[in-house]
N, C-alpha and C. Protein backbone atom coordinates (compact mmCIF):
# COMPACT_ATOMS: atom_id res chain seq x y z
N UNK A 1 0.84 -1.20 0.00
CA UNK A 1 0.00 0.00 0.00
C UNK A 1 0.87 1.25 0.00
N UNK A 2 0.21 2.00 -0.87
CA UNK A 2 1.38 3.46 -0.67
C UNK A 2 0.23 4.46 0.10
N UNK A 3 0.34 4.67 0.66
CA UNK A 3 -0.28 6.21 1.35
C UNK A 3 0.04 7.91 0.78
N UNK A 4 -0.65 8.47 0.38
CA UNK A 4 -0.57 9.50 -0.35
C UNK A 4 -0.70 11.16 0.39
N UNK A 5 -0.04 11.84 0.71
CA UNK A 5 -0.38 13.28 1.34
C UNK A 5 -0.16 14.57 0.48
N UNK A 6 -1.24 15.10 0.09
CA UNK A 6 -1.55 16.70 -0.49
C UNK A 6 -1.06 17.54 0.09
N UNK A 7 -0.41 18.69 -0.03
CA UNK A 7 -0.53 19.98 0.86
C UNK A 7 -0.52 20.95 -0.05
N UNK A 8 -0.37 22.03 0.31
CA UNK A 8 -0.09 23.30 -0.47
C UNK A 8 -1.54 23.38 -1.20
N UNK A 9 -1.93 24.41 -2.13
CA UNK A 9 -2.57 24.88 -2.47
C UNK A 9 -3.49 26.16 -1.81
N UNK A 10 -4.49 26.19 -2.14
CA UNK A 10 -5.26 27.50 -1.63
C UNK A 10 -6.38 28.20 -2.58
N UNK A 11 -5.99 29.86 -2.22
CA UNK A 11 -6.62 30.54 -3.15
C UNK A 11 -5.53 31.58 -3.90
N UNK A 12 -6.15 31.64 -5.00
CA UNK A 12 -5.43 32.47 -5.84
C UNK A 12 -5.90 33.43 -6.85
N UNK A 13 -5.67 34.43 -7.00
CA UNK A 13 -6.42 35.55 -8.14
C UNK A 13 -5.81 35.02 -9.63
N UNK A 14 -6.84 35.30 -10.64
CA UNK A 14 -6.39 34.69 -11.86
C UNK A 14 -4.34 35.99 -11.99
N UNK A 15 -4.31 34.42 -12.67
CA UNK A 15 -2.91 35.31 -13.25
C UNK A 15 -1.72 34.92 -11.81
N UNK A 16 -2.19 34.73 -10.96
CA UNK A 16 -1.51 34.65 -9.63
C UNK A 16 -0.70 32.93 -10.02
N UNK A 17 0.10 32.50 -8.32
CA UNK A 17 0.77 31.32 -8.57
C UNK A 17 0.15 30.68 -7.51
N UNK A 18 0.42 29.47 -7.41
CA UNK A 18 0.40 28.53 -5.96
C UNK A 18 0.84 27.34 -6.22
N UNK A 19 1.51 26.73 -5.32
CA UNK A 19 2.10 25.58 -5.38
C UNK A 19 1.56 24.41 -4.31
N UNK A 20 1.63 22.93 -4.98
CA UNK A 20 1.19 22.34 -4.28
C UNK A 20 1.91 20.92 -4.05
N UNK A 21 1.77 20.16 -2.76
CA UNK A 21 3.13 19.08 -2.87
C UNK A 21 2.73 18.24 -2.53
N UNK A 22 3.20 16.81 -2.30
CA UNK A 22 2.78 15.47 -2.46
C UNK A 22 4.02 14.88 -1.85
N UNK A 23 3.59 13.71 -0.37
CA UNK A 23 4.49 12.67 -0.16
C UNK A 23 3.96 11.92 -0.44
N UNK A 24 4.66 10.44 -1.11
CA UNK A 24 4.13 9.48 -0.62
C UNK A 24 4.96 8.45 0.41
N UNK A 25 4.15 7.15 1.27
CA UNK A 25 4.59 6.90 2.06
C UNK A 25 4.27 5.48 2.08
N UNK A 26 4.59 3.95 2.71
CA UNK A 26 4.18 2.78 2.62
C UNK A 26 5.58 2.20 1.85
N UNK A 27 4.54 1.63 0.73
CA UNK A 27 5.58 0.86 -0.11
C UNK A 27 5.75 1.56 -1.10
N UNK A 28 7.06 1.89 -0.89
CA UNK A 28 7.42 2.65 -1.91
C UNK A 28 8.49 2.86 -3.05
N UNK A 29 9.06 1.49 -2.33
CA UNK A 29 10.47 1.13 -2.94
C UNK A 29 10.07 0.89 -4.51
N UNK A 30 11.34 1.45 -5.20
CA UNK A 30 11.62 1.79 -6.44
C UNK A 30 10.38 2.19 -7.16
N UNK A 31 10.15 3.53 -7.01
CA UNK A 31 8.72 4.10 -7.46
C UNK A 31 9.94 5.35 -8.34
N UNK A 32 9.09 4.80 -9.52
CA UNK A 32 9.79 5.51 -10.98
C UNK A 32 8.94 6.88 -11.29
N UNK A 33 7.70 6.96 -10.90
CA UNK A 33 6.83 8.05 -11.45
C UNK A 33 5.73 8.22 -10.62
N UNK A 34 5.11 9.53 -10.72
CA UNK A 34 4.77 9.83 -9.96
C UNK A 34 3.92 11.21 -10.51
N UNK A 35 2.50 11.31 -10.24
CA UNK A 35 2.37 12.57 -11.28
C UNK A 35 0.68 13.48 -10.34
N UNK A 36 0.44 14.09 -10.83
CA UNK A 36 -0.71 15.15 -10.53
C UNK A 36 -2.12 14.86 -11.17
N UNK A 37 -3.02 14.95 -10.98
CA UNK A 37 -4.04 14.72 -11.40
C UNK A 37 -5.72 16.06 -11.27
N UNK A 38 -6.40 16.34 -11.32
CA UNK A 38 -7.28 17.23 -10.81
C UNK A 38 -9.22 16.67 -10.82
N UNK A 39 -9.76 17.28 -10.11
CA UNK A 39 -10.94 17.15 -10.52
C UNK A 39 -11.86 18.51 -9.69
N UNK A 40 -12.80 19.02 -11.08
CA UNK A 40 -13.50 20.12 -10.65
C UNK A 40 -14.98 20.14 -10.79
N UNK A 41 -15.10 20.94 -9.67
CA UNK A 41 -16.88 19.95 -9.27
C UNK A 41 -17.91 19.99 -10.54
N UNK A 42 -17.93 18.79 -10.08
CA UNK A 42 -19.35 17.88 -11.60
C UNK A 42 -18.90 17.60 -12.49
N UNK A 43 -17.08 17.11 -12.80
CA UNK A 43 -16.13 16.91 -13.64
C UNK A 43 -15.71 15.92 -13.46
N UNK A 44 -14.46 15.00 -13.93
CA UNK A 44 -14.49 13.79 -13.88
C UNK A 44 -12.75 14.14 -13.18
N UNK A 45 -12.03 13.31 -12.52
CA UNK A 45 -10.93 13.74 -12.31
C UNK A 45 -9.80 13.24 -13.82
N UNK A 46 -9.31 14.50 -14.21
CA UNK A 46 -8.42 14.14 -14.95
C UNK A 46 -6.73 14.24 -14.72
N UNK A 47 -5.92 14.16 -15.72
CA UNK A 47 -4.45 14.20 -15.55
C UNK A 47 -3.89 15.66 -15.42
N UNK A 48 -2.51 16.45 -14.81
CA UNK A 48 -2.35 17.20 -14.87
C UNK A 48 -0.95 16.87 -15.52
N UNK A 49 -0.39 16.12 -14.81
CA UNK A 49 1.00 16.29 -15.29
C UNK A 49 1.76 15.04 -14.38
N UNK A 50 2.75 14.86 -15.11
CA UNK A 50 3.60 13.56 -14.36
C UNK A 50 4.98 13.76 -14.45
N UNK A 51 5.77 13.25 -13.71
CA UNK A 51 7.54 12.96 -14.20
C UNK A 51 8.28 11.40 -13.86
N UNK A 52 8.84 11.29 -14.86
CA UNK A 52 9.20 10.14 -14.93
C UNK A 52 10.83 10.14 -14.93
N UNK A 53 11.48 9.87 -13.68
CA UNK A 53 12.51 10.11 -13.23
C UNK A 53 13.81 8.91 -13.57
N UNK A 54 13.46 7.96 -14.48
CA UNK A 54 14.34 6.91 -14.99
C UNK A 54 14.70 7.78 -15.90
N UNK A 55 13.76 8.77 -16.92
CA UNK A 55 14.31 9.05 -18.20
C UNK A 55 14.12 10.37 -18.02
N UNK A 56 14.31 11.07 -17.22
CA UNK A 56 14.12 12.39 -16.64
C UNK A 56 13.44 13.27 -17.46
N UNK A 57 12.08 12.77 -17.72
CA UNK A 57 10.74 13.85 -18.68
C UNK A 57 9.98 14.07 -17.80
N UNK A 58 8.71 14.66 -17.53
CA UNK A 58 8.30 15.53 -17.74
C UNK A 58 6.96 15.46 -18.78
N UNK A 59 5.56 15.31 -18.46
CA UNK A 59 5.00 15.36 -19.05
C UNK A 59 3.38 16.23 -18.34
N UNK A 60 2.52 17.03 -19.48
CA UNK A 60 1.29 17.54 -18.84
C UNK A 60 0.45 17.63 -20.03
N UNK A 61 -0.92 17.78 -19.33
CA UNK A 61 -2.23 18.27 -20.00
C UNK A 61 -1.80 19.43 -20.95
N UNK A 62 -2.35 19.29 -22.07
CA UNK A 62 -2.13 20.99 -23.31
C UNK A 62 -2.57 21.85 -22.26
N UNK A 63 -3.55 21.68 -21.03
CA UNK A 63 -4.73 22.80 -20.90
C UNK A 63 -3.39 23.37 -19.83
N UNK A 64 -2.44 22.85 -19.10
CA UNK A 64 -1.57 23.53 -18.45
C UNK A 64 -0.23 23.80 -18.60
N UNK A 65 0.21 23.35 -20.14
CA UNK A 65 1.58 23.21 -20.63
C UNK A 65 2.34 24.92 -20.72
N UNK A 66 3.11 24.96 -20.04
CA UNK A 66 3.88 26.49 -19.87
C UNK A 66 3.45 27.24 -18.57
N UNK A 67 2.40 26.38 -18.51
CA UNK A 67 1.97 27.20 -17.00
C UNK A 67 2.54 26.59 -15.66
N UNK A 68 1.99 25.29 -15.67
CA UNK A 68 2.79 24.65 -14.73
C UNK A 68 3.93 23.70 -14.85
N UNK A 69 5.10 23.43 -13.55
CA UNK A 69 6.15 22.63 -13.25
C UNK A 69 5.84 21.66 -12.76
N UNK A 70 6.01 20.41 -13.21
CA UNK A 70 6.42 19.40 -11.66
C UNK A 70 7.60 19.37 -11.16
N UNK A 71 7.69 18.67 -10.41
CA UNK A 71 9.26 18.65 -10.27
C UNK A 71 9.12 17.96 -8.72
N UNK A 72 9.79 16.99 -8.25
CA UNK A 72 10.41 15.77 -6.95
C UNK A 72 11.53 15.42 -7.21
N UNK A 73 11.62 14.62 -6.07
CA UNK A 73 12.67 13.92 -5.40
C UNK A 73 12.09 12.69 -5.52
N UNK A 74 12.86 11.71 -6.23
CA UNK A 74 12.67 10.21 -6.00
C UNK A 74 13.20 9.21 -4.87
N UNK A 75 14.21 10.16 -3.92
CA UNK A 75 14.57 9.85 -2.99
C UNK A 75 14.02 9.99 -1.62
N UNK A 76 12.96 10.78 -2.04
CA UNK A 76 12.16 11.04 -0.85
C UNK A 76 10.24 10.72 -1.28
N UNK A 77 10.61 10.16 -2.33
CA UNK A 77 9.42 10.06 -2.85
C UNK A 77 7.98 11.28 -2.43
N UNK A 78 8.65 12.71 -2.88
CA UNK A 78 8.04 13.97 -2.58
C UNK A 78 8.27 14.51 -4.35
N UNK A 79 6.62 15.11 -4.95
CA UNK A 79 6.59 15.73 -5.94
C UNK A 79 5.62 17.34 -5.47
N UNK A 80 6.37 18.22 -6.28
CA UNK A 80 5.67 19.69 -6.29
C UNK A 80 5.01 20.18 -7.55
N UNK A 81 4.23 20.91 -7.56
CA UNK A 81 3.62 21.31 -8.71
C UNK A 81 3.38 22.93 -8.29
N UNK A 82 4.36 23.33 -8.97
CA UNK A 82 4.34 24.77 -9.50
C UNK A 82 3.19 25.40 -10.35
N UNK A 83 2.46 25.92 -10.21
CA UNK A 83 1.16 25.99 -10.69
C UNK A 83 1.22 28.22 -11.09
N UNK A 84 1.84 28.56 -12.31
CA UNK A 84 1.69 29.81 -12.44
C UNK A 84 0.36 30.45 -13.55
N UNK A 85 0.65 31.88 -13.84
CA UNK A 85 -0.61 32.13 -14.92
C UNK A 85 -1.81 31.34 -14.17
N UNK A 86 -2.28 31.26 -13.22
CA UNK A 86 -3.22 30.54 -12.72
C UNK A 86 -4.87 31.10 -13.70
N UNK A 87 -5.72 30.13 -13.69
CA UNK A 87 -6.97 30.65 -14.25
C UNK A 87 -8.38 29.98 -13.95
N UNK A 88 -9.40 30.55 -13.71
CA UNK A 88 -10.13 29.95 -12.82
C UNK A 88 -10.66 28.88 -13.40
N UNK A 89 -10.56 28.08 -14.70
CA UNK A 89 -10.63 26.69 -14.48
C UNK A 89 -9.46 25.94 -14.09
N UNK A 90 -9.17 26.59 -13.20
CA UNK A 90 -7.79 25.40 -12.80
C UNK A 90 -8.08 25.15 -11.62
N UNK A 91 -9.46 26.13 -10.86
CA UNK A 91 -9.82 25.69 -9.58
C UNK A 91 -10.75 24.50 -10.20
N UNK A 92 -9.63 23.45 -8.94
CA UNK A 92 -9.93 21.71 -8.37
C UNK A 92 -9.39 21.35 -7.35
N UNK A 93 -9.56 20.21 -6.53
CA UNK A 93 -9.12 19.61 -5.64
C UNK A 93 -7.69 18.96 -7.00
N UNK A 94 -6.48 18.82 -6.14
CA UNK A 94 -5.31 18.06 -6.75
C UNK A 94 -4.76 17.00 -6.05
N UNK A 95 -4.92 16.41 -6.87
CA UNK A 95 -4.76 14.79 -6.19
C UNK A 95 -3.27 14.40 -6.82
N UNK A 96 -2.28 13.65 -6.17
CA UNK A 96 -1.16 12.98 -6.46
C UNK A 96 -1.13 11.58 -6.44
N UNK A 97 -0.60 10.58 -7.38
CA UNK A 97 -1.15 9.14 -7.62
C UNK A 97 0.66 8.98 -8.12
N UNK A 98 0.34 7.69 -8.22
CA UNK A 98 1.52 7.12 -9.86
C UNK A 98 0.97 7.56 -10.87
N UNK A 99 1.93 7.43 -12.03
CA UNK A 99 1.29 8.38 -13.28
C UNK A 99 0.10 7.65 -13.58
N UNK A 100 -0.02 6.36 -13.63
CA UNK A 100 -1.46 5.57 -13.84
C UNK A 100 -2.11 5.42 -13.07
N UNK A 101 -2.01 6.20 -12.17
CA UNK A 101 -2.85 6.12 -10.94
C UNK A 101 -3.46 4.93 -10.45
N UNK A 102 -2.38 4.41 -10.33
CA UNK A 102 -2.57 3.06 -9.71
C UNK A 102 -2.83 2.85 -8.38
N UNK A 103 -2.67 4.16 -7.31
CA UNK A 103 -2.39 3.75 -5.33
C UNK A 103 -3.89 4.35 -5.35
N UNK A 104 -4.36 3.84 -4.19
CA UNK A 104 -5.55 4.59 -3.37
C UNK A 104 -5.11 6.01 -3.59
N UNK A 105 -6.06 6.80 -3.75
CA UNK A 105 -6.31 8.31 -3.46
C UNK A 105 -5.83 8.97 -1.83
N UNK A 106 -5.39 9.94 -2.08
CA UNK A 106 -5.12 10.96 -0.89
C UNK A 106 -6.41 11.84 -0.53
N UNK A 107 -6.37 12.24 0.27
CA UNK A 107 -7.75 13.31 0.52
C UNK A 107 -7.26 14.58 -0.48
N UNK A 108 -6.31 14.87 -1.20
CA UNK A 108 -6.33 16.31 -2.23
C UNK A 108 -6.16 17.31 -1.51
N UNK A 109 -5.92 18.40 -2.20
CA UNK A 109 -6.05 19.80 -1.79
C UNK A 109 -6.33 20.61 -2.17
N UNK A 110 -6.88 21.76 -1.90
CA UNK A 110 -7.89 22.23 -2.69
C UNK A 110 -7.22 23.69 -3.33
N UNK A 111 -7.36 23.73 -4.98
CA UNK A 111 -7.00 24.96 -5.11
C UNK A 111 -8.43 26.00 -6.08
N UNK A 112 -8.45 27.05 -5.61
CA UNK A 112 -9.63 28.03 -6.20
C UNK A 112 -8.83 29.49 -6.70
N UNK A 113 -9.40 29.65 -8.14
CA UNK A 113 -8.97 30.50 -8.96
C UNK A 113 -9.99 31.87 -8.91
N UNK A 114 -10.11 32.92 -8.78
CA UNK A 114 -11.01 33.39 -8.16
C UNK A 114 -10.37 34.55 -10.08
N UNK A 115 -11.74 35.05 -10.47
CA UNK A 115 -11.84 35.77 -11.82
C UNK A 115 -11.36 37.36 -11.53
């Protein structure tokens, strides 16, 4: 079982930043990837972005490409998501998984983009 923890996020005025971070914890040995996900109310949760630290990429949604970073430690199995240009559909709860979201869910954290 891996156990999953959210933090960071908030509120933010469009155009503004916020960042948000992710441990995970359990079993965790040799965990290659690791990525972001979102869901906004009456929406389905989708992908935000992932990194894949064997081949050191880097991958996201078109809807946030230039706007936001990921970026962790595979040694601490801790990922951040730099979240700039913010815009109010980007207010969602953000959830952190494996890139296939394969572990149980974390409780998220909540970020709101205010117009």
């Amino acid at each position: 079982q891996v156990q999953l923890v959210e933090s960071g996020g908030g509120s933010a005025q469009a155009g503004g930043s916020l960042r948000v971070s992710c441990a995970a914890s359990g079993r965790t040995f040799n965990i290659n990837t690791m990525g972001w996900f979102r869901q906004a109310p009456g929406k389905e949760r989708e992908f935000v972005a992932a990194i894949v630290w064997s081949d050191n990429r880097s991958y996201y949604a078109d809807s946030v490409k230039d706007r936001f970073t990921i970026s962790g430690d595979n040694t601490k199995n801790t990922i951040s998501l730099q979240m700039n240009n913010l815009k109010p559909e980007d207010t969602a709860v953000y959830y952190c998984n494996h890139r296939n979201a394969r572990w149980s869910w974390g409780q998220g954290t909540q970020v709101t983009v205010s117009s």
